[in-house]
Protein backbone atom coordinates (compact mmCIF):
# COMPACT_ATOMS: atom_id res chain seq x y z
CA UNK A 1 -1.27 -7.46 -16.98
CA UNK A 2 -1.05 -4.87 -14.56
CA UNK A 3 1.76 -4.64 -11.73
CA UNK A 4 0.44 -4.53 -7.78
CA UNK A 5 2.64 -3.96 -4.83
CA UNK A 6 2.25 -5.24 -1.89
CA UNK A 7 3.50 -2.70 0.37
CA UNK A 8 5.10 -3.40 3.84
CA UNK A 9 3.67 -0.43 5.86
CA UNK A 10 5.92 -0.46 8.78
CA UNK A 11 9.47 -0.16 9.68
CA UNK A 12 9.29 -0.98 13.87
CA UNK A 13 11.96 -3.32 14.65
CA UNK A 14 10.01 -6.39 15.70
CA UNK A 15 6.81 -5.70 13.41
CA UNK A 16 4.57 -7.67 12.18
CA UNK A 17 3.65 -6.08 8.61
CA UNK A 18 6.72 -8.46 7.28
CA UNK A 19 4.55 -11.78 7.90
CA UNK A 20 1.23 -10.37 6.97
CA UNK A 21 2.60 -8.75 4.02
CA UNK A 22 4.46 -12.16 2.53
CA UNK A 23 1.20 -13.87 3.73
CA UNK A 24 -0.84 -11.61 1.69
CA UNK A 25 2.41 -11.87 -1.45
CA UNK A 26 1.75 -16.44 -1.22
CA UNK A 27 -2.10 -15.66 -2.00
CA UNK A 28 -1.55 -13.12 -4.48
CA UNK A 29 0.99 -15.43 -6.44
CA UNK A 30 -1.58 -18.22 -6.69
CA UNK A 31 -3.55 -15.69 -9.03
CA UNK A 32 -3.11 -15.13 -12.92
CA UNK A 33 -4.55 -11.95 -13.75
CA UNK A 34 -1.90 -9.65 -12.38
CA UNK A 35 2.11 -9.54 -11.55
CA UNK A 36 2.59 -8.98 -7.86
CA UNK A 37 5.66 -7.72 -6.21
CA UNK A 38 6.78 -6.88 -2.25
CA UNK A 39 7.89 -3.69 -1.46
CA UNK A 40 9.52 -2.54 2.18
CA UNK A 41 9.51 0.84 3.10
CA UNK A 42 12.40 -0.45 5.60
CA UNK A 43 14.75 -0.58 2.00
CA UNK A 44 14.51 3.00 1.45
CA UNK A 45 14.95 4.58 4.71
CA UNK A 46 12.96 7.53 4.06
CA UNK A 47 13.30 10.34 6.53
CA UNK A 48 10.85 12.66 7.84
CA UNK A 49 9.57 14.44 4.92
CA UNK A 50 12.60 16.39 3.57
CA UNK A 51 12.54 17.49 0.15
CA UNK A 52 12.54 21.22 -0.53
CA UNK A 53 9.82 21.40 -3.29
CA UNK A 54 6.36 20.10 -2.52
CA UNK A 55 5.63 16.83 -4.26
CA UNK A 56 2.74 17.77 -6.64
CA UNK A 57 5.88 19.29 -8.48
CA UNK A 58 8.12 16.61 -9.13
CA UNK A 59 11.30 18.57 -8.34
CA UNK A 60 13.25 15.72 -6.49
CA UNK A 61 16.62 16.68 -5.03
CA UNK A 62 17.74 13.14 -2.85
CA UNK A 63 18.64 10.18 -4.12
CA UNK A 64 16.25 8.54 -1.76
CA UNK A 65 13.04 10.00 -2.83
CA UNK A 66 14.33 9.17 -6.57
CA UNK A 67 14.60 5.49 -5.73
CA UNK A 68 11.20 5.49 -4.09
CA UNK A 69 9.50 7.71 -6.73
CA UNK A 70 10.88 4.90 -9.76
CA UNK A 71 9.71 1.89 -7.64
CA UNK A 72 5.87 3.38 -7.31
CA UNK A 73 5.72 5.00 -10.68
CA UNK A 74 6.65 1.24 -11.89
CA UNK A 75 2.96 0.26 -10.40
CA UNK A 76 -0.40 0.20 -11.01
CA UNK A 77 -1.85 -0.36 -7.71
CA UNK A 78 -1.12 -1.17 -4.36
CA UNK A 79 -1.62 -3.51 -1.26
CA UNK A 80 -1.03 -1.52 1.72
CA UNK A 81 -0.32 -3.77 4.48
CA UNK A 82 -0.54 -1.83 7.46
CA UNK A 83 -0.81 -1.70 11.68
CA UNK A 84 -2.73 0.45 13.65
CA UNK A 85 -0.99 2.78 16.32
CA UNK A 86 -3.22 4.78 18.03
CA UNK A 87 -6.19 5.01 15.83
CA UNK A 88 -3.56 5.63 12.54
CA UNK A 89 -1.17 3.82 10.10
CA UNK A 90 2.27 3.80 10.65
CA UNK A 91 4.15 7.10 10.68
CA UNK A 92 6.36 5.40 8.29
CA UNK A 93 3.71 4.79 5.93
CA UNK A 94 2.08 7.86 6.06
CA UNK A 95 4.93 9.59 5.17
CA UNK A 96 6.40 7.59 2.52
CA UNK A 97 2.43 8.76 1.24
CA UNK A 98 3.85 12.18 1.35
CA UNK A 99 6.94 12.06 -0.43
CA UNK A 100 5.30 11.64 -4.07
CA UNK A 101 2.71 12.76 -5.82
CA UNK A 102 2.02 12.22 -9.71
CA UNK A 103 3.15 8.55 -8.93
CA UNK A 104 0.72 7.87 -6.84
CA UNK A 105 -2.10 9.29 -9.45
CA UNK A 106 -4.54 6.84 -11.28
CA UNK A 107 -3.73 4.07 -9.47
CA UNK A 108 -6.06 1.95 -7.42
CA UNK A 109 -5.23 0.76 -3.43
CA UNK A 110 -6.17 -2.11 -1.07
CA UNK A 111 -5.91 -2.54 2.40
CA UNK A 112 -5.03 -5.81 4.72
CA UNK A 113 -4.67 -4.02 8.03
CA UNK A 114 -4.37 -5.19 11.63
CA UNK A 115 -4.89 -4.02 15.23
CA UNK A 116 -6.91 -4.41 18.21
CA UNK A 117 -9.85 -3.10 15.89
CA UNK A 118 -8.82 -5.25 13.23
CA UNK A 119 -7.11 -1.75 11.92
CA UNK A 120 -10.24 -0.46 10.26
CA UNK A 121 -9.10 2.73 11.54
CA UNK A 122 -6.05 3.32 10.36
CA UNK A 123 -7.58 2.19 6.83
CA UNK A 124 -10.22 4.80 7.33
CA UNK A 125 -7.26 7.48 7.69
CA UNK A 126 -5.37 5.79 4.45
CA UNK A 127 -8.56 6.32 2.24
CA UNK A 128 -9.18 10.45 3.13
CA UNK A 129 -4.72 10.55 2.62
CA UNK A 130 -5.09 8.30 -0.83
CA UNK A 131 -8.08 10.24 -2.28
CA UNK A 132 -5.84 13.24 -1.64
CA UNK A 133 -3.59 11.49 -4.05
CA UNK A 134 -6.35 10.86 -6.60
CA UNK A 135 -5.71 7.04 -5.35
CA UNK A 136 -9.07 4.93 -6.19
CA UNK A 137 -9.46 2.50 -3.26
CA UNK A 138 -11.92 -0.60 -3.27
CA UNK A 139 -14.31 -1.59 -0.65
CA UNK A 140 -13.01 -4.48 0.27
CA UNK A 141 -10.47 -4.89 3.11
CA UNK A 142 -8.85 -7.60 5.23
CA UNK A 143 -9.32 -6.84 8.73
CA UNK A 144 -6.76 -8.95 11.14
CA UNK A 145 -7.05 -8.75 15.11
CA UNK A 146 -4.18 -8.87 17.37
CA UNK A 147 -6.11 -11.05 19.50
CA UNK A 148 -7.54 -14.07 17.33
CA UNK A 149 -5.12 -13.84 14.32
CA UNK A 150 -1.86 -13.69 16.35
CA UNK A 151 -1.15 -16.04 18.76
CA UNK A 152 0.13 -14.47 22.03
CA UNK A 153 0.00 -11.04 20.22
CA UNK A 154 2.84 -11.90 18.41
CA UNK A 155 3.06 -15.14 15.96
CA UNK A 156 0.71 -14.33 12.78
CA UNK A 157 -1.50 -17.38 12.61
CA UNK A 158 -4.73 -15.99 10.31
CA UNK A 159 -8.07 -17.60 10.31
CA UNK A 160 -8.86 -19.55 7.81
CA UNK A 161 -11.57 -17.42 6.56
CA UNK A 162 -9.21 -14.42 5.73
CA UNK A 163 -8.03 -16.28 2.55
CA UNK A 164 -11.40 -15.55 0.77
CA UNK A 165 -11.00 -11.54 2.12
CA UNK A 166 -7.61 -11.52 0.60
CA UNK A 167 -8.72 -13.11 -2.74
CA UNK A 168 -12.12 -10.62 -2.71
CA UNK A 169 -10.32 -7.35 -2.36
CA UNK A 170 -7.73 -8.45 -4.64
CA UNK A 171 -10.22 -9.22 -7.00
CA UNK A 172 -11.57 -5.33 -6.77
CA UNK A 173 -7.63 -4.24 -6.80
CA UNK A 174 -6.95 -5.68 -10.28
CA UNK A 175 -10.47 -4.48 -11.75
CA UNK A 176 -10.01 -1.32 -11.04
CA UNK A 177 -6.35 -0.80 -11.73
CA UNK A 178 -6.75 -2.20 -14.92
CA UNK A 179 -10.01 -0.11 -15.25
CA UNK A 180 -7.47 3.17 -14.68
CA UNK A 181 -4.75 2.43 -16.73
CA UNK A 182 -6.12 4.20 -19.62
CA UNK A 183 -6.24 6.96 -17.71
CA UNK A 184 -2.62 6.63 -16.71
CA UNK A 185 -1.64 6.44 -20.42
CA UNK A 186 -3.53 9.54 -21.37
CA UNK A 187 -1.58 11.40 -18.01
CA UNK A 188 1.75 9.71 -19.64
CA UNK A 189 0.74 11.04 -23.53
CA UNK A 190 0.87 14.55 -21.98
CA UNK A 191 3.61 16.90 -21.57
CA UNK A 192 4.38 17.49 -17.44
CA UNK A 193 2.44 20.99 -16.27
């Protein structure tokens, strides 16, 4: 059974990727064919981008890009639950992106996003990042508006008809991180370059 995180993308104070994300978790816990776990970029308190080495080596010199490195190695694929701020994802997010590389390899990506545009565009920016990552990410995504799925902007009160979303691009999740993981055991069965 393969291992998907649901990933908090944001760390604003007052944000809204907390309720979406544990929205997202309740679905996902309903399902049998893989273990699903929360994970909030607000625990690890990455900084800008700070590590001498470039990623694609693996030479980690802080503590905090250890503990994030171990908690997305320990995956197989990954909800990213994310907002849209000015046509993007979350600083935050993209940048905890950047801190890794080899962990993020082989692995397969959704998206449940949100925004006046139902944050298709910050998705579309996720997917050119991810495949940069050799990240496989599915078709399906859950698109939530600020205006109809949030009452007064605020309060996250989804429509009825994003369960089935959720449960469809979860469905393409665990297909094709299970579909990789042979992949990521032939990475593993080599020596690091």
């Amino acid at each position: 059974m393969i291992r998907v995180a649901i990933v908090i993308g944001s760390t604003r104070p007052g944000r809204k990727a907390e309720a979406v994300a544990r929205w997202v978790h309740d679905l996902a816990q309903k399902r049998t064919d893989a273990s699903f776990e929360l994970v909030d970029l607000a625990d690890y308190n990455l900084p800008l981008l700070d590590e001498p080495f470039p990623p694609s080596t693996g030479k980690y010199t802080k503590d905090h890009t250890k503990a994030w490195s171990a908690t997305i190695a320990s995956f197989d694929a990954y909800v990213f639950v994310t907002p849209e701020y000015n046509h993007g994802p979350s600083g935050a997010l993209k940048n905890a992106l950047d801190f890794l590389y080899r962990e993020w390899n082989d692995k397969a990506a959704g998206f449940v996003a949100y925004g006046s545009a139902g944050g298709t565009r910050a998705v579309e920016q996720l997917r050119l990042v991810l495949s940069e990552l050799q990240v496989a990410h599915v078709r399906n995504q859950v698109a939530l508006s600020l205006r109809t799925d949030f009452e007064n902007f605020t309060v996250f009160k989804p429509a009825d008809h994003h369960e089935k979303t959720v449960h469809g691009m979860l469905d393409q999740l665990v297909a094709w991180g299970g579909a990789l993981a042979h992949l990521r055991a032939a990475r593993a069965a080599k020596p690091a370059p």
